[in-house]
C-alpha atoms as a PDB file:
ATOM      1  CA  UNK A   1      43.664 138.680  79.677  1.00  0.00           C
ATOM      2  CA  UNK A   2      45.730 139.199  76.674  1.00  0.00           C
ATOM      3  CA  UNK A   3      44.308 143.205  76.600  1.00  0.00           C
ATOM      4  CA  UNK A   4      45.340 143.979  80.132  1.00  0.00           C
ATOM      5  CA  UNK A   5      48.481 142.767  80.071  1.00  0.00           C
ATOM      6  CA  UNK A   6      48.801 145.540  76.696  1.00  0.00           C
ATOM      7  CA  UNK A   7      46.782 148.149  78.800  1.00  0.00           C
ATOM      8  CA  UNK A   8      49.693 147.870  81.621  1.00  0.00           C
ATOM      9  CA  UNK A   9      52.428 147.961  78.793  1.00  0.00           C
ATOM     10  CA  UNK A  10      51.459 150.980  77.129  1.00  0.00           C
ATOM     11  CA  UNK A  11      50.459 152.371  80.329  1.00  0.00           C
ATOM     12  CA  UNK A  12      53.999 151.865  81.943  1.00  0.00           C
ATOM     13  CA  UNK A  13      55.304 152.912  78.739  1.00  0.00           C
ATOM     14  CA  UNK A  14      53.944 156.442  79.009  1.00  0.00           C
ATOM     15  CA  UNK A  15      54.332 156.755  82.182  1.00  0.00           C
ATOM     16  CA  UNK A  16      57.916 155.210  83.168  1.00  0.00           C
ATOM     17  CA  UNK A  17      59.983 158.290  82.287  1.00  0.00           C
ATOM     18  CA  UNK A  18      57.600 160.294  84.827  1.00  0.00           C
ATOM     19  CA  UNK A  19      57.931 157.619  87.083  1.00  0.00           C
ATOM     20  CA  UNK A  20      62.212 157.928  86.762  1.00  0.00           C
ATOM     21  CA  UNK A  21      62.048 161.407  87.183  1.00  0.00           C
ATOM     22  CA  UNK A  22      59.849 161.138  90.217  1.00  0.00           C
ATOM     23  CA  UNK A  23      62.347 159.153  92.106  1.00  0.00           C
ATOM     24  CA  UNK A  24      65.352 160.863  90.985  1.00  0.00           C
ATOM     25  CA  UNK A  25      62.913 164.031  92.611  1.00  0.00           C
ATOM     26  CA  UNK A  26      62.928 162.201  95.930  1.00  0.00           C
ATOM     27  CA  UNK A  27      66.392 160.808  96.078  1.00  0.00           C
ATOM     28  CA  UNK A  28      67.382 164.791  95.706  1.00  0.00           C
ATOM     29  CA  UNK A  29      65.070 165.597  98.147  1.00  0.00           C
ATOM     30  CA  UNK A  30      66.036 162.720 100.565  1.00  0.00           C
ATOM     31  CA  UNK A  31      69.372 164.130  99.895  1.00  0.00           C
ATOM     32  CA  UNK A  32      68.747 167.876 100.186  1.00  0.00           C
ATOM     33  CA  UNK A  33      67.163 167.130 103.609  1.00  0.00           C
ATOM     34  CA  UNK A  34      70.088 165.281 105.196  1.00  0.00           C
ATOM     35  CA  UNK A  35      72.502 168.201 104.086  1.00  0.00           C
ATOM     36  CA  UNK A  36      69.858 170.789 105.816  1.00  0.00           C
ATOM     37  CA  UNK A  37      69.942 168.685 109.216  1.00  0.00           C
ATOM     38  CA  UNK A  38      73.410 168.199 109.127  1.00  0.00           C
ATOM     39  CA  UNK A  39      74.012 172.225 108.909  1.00  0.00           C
ATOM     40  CA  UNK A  40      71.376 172.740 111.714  1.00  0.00           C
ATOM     41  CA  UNK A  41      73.349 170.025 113.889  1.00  0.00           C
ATOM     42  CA  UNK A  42      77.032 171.601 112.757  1.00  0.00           C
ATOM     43  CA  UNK A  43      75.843 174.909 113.524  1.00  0.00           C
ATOM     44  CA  UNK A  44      73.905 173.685 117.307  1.00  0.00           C
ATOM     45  CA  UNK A  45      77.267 172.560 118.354  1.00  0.00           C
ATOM     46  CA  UNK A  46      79.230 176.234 117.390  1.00  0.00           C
ATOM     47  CA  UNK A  47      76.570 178.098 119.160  1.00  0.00           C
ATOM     48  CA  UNK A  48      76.807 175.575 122.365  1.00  0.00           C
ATOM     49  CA  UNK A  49      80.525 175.782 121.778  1.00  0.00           C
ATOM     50  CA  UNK A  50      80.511 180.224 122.046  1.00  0.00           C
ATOM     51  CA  UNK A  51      77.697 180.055 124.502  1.00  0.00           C
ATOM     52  CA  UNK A  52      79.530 177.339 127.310  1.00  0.00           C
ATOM     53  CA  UNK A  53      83.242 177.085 126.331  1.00  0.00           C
ATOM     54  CA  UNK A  54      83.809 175.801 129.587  1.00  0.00           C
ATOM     55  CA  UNK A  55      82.301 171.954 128.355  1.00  0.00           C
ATOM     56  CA  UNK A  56      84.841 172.391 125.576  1.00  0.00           C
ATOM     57  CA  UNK A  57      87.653 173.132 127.363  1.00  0.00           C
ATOM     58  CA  UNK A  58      90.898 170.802 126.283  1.00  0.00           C
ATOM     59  CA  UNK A  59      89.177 169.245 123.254  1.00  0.00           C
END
């Protein structure tokens, strides 16, 4: 019992600063993505706002 609990030490010892850099990977990632559909949904509402400025009329 005594080994495996060592085996998972050294294992998560080597491995942990992957694992960090992993999430920190994702979080950008996560990140990046939101930006990306926030553009597309900023930029949707210019082109509906040249293509049918009647709907925007008085705002």
């Amino acid at each position: 019992m005594l080994s495996i609990f060592l085996f998972t030490v050294i294992v998560l010892w080597l491995v942990g600063p992957g694992i960090q850099s992993l999430s920190k990977m994702v979080a950008a990632a996560v990140r990046k993505r939101q930006e990306e559909i926030d553009l597309f949904e900023n930029e949707a509402e210019r082109l509906d706002r040249i293509r049918n400025p009647s709907k925007y009329l008085g705002k």
